[in-house]
C-alpha atoms as a PDB file:
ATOM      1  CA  UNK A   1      49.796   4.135 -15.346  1.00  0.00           C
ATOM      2  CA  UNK A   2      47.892   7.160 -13.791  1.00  0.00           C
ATOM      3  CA  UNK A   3      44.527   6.177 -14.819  1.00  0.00           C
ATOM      4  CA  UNK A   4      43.239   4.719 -11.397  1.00  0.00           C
ATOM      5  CA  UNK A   5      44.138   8.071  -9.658  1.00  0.00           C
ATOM      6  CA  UNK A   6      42.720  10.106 -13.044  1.00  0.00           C
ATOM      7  CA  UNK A   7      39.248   7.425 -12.304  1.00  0.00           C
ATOM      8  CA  UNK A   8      39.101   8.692  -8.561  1.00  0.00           C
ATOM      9  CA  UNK A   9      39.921  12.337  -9.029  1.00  0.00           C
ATOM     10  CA  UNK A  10      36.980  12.284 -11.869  1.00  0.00           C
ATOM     11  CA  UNK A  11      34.447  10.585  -9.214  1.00  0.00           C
ATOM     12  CA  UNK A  12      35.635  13.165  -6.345  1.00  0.00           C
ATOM     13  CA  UNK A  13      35.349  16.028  -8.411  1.00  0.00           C
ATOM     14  CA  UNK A  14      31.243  14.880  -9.591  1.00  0.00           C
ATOM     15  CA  UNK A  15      30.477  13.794  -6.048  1.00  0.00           C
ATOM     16  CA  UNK A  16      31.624  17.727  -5.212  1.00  0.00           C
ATOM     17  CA  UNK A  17      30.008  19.112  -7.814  1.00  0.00           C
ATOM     18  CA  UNK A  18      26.973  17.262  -7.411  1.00  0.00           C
ATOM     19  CA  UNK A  19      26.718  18.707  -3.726  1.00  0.00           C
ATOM     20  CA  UNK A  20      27.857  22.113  -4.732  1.00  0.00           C
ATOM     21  CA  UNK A  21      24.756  21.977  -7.652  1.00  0.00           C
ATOM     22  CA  UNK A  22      22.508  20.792  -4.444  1.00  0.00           C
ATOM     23  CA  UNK A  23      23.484  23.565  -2.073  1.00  0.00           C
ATOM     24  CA  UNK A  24      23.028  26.032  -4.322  1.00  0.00           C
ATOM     25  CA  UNK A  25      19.596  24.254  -5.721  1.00  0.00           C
ATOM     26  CA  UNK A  26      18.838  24.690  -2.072  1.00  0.00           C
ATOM     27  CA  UNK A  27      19.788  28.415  -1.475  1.00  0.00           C
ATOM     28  CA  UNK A  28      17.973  29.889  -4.462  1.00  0.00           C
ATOM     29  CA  UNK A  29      14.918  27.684  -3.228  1.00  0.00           C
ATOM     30  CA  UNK A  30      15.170  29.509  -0.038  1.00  0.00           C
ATOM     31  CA  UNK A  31      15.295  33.430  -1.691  1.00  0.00           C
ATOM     32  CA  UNK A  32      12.203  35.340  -0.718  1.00  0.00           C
ATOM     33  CA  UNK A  33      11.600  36.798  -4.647  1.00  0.00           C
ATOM     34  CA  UNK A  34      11.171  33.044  -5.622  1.00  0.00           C
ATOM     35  CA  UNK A  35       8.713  31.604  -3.261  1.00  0.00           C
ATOM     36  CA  UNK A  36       5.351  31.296  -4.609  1.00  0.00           C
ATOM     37  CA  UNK A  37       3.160  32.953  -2.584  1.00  0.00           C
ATOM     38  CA  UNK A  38      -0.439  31.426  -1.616  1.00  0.00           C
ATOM     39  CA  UNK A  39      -3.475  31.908  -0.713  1.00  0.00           C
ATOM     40  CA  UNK A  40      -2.928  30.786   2.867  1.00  0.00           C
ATOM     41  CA  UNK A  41      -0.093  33.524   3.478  1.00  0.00           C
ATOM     42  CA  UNK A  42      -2.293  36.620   1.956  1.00  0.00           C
ATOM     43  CA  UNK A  43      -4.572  35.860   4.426  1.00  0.00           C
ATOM     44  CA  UNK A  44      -2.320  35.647   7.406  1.00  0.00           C
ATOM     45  CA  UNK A  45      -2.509  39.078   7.938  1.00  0.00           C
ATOM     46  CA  UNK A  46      -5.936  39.683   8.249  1.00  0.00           C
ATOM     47  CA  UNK A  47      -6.639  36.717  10.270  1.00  0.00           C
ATOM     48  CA  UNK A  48      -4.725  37.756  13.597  1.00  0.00           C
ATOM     49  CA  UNK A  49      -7.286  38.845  15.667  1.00  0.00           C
ATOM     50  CA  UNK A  50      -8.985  35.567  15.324  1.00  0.00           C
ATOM     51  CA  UNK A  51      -9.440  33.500  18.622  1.00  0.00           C
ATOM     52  CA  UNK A  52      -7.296  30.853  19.118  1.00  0.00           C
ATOM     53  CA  UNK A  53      -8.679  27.092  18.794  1.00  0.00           C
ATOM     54  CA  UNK A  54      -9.218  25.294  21.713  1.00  0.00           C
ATOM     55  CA  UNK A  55      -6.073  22.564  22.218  1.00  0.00           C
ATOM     56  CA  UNK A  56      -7.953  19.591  22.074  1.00  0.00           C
ATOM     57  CA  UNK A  57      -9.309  20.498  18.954  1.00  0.00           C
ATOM     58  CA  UNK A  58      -6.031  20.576  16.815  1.00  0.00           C
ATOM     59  CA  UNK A  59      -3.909  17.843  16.028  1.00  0.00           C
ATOM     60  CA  UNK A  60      -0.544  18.391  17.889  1.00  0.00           C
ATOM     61  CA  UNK A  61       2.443  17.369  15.425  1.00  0.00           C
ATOM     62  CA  UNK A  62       6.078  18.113  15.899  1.00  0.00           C
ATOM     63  CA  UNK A  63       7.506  21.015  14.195  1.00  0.00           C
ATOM     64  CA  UNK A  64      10.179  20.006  11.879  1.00  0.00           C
ATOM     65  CA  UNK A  65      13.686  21.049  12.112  1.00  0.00           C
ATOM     66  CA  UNK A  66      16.998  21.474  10.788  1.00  0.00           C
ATOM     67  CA  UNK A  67      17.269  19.407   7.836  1.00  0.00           C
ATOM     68  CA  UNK A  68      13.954  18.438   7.873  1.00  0.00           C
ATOM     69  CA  UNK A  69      12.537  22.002   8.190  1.00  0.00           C
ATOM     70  CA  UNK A  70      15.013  22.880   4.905  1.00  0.00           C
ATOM     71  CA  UNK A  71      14.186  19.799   2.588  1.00  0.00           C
ATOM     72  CA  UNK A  72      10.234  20.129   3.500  1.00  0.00           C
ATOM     73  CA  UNK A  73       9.378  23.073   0.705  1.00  0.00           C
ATOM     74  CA  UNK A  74      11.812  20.640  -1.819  1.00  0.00           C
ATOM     75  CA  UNK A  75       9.524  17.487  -0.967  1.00  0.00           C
ATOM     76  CA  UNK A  76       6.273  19.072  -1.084  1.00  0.00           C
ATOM     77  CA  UNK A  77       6.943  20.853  -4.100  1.00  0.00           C
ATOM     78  CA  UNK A  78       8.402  17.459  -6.016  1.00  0.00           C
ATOM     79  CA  UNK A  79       5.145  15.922  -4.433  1.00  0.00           C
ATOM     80  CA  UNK A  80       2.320  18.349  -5.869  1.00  0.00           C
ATOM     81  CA  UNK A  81       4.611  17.629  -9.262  1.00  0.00           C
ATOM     82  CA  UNK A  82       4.160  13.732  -9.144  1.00  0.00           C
ATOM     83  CA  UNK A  83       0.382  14.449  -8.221  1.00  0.00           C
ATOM     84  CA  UNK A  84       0.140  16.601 -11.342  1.00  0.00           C
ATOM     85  CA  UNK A  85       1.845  13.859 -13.373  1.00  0.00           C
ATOM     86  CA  UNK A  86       0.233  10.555 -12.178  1.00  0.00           C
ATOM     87  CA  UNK A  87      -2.783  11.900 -11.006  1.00  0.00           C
ATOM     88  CA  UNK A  88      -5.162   9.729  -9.603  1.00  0.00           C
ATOM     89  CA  UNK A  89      -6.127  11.371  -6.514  1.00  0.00           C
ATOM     90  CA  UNK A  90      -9.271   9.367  -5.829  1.00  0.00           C
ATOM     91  CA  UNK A  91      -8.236   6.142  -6.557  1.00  0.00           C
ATOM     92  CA  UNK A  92      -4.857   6.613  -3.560  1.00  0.00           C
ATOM     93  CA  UNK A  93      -7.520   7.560  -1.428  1.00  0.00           C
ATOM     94  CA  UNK A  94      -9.544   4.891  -2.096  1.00  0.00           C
ATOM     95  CA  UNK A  95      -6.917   2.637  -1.361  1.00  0.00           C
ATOM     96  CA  UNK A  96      -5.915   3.821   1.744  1.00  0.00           C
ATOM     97  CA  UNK A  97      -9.015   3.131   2.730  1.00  0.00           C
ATOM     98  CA  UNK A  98      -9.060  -0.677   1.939  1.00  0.00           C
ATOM     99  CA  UNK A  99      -6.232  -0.256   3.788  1.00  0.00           C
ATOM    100  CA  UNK A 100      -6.873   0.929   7.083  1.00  0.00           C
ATOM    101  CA  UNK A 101      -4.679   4.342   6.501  1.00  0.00           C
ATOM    102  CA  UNK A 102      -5.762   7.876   7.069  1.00  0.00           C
ATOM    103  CA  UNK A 103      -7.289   9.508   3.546  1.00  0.00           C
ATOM    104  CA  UNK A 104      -4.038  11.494   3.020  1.00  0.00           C
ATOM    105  CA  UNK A 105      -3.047  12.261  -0.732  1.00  0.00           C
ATOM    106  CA  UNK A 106      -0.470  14.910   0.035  1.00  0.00           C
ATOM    107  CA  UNK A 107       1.669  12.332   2.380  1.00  0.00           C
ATOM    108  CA  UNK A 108       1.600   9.750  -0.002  1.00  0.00           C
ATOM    109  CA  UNK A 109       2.628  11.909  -2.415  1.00  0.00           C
ATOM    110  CA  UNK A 110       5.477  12.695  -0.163  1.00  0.00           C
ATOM    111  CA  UNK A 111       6.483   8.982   0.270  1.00  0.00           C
ATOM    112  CA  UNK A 112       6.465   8.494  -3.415  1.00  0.00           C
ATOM    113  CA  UNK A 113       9.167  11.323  -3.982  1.00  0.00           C
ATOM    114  CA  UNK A 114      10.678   9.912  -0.862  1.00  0.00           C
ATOM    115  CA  UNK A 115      10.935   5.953  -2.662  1.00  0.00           C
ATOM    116  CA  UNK A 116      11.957   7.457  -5.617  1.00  0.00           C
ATOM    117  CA  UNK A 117      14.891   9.631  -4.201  1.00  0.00           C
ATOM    118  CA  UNK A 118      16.232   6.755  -2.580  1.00  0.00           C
ATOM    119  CA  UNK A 119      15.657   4.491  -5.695  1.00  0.00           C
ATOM    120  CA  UNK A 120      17.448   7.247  -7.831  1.00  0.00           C
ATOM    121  CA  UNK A 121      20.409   7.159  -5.142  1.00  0.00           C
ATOM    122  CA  UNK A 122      20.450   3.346  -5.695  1.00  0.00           C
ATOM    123  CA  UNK A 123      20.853   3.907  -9.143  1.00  0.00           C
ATOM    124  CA  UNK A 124      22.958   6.771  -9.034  1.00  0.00           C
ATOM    125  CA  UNK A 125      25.898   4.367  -7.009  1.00  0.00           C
ATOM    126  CA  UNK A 126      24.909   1.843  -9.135  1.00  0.00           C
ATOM    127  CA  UNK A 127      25.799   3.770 -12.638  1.00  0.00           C
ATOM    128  CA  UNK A 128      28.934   5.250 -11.049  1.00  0.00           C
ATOM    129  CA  UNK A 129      30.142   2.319 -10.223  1.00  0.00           C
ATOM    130  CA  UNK A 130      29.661   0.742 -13.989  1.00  0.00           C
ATOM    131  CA  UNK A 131      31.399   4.507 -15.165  1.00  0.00           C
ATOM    132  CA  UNK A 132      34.482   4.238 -12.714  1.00  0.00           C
ATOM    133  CA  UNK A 133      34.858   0.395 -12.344  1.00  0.00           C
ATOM    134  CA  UNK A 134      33.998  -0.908 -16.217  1.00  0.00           C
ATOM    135  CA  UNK A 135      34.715   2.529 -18.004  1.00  0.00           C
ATOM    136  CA  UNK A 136      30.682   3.354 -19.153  1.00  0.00           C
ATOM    137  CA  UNK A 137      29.551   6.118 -20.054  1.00  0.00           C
ATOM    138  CA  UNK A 138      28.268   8.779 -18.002  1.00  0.00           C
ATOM    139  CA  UNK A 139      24.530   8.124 -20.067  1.00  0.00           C
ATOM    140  CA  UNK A 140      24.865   4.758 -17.631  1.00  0.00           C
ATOM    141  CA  UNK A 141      24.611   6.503 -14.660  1.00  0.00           C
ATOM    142  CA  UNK A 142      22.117   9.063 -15.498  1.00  0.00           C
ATOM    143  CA  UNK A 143      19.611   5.972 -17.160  1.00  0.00           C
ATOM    144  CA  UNK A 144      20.191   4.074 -13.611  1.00  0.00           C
ATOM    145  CA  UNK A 145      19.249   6.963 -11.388  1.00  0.00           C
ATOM    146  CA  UNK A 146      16.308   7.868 -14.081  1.00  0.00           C
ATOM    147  CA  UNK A 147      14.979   4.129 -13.613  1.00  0.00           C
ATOM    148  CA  UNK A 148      15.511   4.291  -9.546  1.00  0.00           C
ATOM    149  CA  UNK A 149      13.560   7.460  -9.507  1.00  0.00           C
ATOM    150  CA  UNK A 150      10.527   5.568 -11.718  1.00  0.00           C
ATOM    151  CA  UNK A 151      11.098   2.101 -10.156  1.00  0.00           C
ATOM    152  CA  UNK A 152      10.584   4.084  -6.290  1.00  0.00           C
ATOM    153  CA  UNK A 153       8.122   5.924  -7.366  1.00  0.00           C
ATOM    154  CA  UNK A 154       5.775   2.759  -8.707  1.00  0.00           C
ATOM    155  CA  UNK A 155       7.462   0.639  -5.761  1.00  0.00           C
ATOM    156  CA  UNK A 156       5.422   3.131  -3.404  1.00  0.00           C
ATOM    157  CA  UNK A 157       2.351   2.963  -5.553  1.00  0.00           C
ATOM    158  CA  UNK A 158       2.688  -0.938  -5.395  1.00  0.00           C
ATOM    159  CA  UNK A 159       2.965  -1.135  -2.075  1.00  0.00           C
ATOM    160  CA  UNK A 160      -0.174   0.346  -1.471  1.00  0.00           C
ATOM    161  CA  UNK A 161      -2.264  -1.777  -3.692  1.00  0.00           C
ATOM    162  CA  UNK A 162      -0.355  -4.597  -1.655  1.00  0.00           C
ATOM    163  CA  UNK A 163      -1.387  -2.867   1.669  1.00  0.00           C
ATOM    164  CA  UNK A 164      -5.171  -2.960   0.698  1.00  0.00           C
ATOM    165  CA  UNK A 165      -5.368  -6.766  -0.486  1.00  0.00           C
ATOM    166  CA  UNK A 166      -3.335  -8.106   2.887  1.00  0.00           C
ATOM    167  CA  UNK A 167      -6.102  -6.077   4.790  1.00  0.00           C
ATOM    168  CA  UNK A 168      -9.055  -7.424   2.832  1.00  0.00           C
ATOM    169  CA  UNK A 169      -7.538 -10.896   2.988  1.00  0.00           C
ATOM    170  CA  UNK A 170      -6.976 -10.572   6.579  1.00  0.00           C
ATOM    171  CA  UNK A 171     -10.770  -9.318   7.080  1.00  0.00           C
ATOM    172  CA  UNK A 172     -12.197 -12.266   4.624  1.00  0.00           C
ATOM    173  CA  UNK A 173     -10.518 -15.032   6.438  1.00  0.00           C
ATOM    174  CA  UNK A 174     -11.952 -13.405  10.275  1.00  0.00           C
ATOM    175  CA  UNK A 175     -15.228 -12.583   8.306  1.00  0.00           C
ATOM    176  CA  UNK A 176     -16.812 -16.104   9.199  1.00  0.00           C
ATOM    177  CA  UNK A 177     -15.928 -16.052  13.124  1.00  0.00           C
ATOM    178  CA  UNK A 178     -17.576 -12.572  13.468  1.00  0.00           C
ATOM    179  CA  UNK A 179     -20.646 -13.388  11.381  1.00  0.00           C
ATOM    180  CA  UNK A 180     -21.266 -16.406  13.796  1.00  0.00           C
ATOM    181  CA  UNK A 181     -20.591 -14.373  16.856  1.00  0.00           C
ATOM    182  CA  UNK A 182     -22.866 -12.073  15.865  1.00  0.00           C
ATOM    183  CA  UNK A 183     -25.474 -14.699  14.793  1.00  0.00           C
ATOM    184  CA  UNK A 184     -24.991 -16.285  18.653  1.00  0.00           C
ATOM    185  CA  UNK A 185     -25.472 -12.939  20.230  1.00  0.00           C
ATOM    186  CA  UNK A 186     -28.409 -12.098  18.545  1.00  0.00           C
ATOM    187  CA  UNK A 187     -30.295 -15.287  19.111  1.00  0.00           C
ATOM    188  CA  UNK A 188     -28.811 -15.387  22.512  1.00  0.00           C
ATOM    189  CA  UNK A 189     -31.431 -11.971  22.591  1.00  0.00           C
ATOM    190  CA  UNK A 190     -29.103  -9.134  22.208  1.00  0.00           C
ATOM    191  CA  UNK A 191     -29.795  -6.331  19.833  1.00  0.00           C
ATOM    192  CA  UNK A 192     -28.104  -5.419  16.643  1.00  0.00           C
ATOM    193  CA  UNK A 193     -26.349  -2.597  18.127  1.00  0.00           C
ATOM    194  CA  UNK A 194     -25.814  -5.198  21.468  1.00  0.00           C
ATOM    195  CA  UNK A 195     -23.916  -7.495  19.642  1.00  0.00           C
ATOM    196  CA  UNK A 196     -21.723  -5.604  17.276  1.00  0.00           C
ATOM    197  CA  UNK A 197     -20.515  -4.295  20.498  1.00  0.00           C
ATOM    198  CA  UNK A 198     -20.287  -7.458  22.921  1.00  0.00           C
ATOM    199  CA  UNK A 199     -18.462  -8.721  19.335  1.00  0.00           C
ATOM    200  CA  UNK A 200     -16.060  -6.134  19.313  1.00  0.00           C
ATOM    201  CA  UNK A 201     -15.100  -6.470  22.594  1.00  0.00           C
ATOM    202  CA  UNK A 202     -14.666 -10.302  22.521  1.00  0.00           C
ATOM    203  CA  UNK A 203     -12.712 -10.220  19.341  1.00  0.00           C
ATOM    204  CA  UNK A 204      -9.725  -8.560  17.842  1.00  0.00           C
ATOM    205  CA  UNK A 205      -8.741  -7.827  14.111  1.00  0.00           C
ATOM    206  CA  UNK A 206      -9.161  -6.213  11.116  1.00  0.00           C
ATOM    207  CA  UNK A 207     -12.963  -6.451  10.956  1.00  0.00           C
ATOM    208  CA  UNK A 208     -13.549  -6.193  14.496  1.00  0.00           C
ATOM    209  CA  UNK A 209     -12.183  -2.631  14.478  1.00  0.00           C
ATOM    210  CA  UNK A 210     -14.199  -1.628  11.562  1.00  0.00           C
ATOM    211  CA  UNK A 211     -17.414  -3.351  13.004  1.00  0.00           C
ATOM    212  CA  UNK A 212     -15.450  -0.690  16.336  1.00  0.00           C
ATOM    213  CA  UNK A 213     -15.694   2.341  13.842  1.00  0.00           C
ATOM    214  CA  UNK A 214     -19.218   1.580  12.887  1.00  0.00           C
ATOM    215  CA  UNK A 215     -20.565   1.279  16.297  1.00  0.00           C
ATOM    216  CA  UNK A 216     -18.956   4.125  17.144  1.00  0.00           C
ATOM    217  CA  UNK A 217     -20.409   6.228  14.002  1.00  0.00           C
ATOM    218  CA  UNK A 218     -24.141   4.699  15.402  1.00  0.00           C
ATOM    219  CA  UNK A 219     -23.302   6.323  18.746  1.00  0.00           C
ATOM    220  CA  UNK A 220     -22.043   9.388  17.675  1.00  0.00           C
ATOM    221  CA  UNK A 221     -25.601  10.156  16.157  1.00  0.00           C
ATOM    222  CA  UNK A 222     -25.797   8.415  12.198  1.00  0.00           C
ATOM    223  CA  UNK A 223     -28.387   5.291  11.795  1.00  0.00           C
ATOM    224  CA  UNK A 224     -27.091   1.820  12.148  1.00  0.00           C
ATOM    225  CA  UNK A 225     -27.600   0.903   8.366  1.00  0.00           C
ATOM    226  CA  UNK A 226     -26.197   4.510   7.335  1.00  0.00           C
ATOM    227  CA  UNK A 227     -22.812   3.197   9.609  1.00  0.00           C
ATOM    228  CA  UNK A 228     -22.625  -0.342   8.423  1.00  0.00           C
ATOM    229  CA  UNK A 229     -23.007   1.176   4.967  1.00  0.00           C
ATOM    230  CA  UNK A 230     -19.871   3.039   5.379  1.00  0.00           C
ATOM    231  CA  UNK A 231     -18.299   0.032   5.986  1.00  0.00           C
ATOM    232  CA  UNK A 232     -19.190  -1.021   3.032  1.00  0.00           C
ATOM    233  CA  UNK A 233     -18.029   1.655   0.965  1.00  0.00           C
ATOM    234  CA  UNK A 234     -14.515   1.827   2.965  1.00  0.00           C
ATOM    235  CA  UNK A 235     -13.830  -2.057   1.512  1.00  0.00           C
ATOM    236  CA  UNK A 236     -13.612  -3.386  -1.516  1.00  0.00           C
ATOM    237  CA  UNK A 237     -14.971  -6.872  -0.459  1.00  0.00           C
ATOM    238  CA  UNK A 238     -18.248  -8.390  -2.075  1.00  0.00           C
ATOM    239  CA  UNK A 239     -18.535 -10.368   0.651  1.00  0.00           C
ATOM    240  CA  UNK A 240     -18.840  -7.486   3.480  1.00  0.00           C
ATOM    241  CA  UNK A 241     -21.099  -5.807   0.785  1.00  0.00           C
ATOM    242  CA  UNK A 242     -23.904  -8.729   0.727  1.00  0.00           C
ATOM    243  CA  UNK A 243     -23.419  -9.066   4.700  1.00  0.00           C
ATOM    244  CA  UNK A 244     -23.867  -5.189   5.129  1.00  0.00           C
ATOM    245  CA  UNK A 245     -26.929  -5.665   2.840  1.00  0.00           C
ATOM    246  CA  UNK A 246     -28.293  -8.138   4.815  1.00  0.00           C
ATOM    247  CA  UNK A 247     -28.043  -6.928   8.187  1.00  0.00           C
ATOM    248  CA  UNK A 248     -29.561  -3.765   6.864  1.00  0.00           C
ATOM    249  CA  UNK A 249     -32.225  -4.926   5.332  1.00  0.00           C
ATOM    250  CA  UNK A 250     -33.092  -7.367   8.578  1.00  0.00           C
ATOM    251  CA  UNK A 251     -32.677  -3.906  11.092  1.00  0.00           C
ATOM    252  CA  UNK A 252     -35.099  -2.311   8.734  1.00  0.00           C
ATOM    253  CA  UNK A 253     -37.874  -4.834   7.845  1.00  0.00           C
ATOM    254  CA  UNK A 254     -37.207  -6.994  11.174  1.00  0.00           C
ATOM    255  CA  UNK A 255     -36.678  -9.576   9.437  1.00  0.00           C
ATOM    256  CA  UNK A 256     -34.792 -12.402  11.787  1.00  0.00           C
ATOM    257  CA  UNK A 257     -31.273 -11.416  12.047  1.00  0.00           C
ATOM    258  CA  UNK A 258     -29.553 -14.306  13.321  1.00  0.00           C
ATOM    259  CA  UNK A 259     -30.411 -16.697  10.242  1.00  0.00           C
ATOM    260  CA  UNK A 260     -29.320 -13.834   7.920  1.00  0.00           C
ATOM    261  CA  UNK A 261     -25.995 -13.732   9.482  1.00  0.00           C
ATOM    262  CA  UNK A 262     -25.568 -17.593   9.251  1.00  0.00           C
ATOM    263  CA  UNK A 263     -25.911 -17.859   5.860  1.00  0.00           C
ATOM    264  CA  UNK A 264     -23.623 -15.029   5.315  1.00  0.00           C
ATOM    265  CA  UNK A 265     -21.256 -16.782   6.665  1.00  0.00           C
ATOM    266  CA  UNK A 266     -21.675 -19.918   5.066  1.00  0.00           C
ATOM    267  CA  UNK A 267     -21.681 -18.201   2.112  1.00  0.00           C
ATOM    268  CA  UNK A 268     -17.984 -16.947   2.755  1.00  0.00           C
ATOM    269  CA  UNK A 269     -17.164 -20.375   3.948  1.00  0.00           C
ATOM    270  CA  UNK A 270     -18.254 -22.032   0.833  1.00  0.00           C
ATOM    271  CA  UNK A 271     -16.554 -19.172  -0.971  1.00  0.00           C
ATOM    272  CA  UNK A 272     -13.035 -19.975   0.565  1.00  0.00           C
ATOM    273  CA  UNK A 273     -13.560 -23.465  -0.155  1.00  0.00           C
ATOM    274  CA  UNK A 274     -13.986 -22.606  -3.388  1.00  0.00           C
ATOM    275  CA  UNK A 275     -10.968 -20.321  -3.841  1.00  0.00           C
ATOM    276  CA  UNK A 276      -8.935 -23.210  -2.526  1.00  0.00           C
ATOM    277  CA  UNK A 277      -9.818 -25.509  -5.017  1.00  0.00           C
ATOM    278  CA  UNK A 278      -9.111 -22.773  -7.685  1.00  0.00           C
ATOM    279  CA  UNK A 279      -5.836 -22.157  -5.696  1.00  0.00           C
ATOM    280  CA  UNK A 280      -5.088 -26.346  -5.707  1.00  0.00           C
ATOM    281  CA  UNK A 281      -5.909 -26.701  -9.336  1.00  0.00           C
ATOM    282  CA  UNK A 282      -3.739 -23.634 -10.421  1.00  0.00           C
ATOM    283  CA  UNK A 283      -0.829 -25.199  -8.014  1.00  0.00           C
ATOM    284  CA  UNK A 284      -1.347 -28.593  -9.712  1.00  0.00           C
ATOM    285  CA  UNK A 285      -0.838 -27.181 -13.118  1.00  0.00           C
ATOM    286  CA  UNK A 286       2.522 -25.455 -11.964  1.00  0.00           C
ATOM    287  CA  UNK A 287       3.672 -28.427  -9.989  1.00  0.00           C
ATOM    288  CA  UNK A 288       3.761 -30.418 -13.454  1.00  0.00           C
ATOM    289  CA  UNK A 289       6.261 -27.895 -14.946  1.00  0.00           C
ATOM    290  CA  UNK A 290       9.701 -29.658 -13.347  1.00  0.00           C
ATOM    291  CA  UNK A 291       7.633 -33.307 -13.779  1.00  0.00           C
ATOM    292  CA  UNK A 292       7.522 -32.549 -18.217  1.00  0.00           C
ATOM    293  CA  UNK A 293      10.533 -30.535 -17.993  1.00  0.00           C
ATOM    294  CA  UNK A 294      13.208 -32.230 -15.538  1.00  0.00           C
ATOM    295  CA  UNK A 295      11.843 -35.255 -13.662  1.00  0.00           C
ATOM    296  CA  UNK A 296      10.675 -37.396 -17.068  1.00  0.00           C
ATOM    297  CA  UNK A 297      13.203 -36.101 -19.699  1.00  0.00           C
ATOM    298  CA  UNK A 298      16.073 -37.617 -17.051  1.00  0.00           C
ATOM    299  CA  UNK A 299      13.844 -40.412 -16.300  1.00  0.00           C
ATOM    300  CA  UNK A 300      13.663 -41.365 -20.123  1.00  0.00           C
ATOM    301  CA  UNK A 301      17.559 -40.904 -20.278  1.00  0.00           C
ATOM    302  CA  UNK A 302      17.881 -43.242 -17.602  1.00  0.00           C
ATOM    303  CA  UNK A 303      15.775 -45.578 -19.385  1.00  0.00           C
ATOM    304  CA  UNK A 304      17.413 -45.168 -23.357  1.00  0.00           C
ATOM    305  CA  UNK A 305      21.111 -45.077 -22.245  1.00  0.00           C
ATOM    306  CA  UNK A 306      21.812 -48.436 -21.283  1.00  0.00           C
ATOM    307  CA  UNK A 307      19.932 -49.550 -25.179  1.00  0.00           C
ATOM    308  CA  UNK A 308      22.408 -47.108 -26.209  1.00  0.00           C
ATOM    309  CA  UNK A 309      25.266 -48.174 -24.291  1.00  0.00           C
ATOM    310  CA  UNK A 310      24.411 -51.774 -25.658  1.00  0.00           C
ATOM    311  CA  UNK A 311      24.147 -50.820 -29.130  1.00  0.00           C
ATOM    312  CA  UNK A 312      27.576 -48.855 -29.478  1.00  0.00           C
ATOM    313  CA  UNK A 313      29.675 -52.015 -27.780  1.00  0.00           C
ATOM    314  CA  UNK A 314      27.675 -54.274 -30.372  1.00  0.00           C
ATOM    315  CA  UNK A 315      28.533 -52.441 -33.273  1.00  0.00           C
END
């Protein structure tokens, strides 16, 4: 008769446990004789007479604080713990690239333990709620918050990859437009450098700010092919690779630029046709799953039952 109340005392008395285990997780984090100490704070010291940097110089960010300030140590440390496990370092950066996002390992890193705190909470509730409400056992709970944990942790990862292919797909479908404004400046008599910028001023997207960042790498003192290169090497797109190559190779020789950048983008265009079709034909093929599998078997019962409605009365 008292097992309800025995159920709820149980789950009270792990929920306070659980935050007494957490507080005191979070005290001994905070001694002074167990912080690691680094490079960075040996040479504190001897670094106070340095001038101070000018303000515009340094990035102004806002001090964390009260909650944020305490967990901050916890979620770095669990970060530089996931970077040791997974690894990896170049290819996150590389994505973040193809995606648009500042090169930033250590805040992704951060994110990850982030996902996969709140994936382990999700799991956590989940397994309780199997222990208290079905009777499981406790090994429930703890294999739902260890899956949450991986499940956030590779959700983050995912998400990334997914980040980088909406960008790319986003910059392949405006790569065509660009290429023929570019091709009408030019023969309209503007310059190479001329048109990227009347372009990126007309236009506005995904490629039109990185055609932005390459002008403004050309102005800031690095060569026009040495900036469209970058470009290059920030995507992940064949396509921008051949039209880089092309447009430096016509700034170089002086070979005519305009034709170049028409048949780059009649390349694309006849590349997205092409992906269609492949995209039609693979929709075809999974459009005649519910034709075999639902639409003709009922069709054919349609068709037999009456025979067999016909032969039963006869016989």
């Amino acid at each position: 008769m008292n097992l309800p109340l025995l159920s709820t005392h149980w789950f009270t008395g792990l929920l306070l446990g659980g935050l007494l285990a957490t507080g005191l997780l979070l005290i001994l984090r905070g001694v002074p004789w167990t912080r690691r100490i680094t490079l960075a704070d040996r040479l504190d010291p001897y670094l106070q007479d340095t001038p101070r940097p000018s303000g515009l110089l340094t990035a102004h960010r806002r001090e964390a604080t009260g909650l944020a300030a305490a967990v901050a140590p916890v979620i770095t440390d669990l970060a530089r713990w996931v970077e040791r496990i997974m690894g990896g370092a170049s290819s996150v950066r590389r994505r973040q690239e193809r995606a648009g996002l500042a090169a930033d390992v250590d805040s992704f890193r951060a994110e990850q333990v982030l996902w996969g705190l709140a994936g382990g909470a999700i799991g956590l509730i989940v397994g309780l709620v199997a222990v208290v409400g079905r009777g499981e056992s406790v090994v429930i709970a703890l294999l739902m918050t260890g899956i949450g944990i991986g499940t956030g942790v590779a959700g983050r990862d995912w998400y990334l990859s997914h980040q980088a292919s909406e960008r790319e797909s986003r910059m392949l479908a405006e790569f065509p437009t660009v290429a023929e404004l570019l091709a009408l400046a030019v023969a309209a008599g503007e310059g190479a450098v001329g048109a990227l910028d009347r372009v990126t001023r007309l236009s506005h997207g995904e490629l039109s700010g990185e055609l932005a960042r390459c002008l403004a790498d050309a102005r800031a003192g690095a060569s026009l092919p040495v900036a469209l290169q970058g470009l290059a090497d920030r995507t992940g797109l064949v396509s921008l690779s051949r039209f880089v190559d092309g447009m430096v190779v016509a700034v170089e020789r002086g070979t005519p630029l305009a034709d170049v950048l028409r048949a780059q983008a009649q390349d694309v265009r006849e590349e997205g046709r092409r992906r269609v079709m492949e995209e039609a034909g693979q929709k075809e093929i999974l459009m005649m799953i519910p034709v075999v599998f639902i639409i003709l078997p009922v069709t054919i019962l349609f068709l037999v039952f009456p025979g067999f409605q016909m032969l039963r009365f006869t016989l």
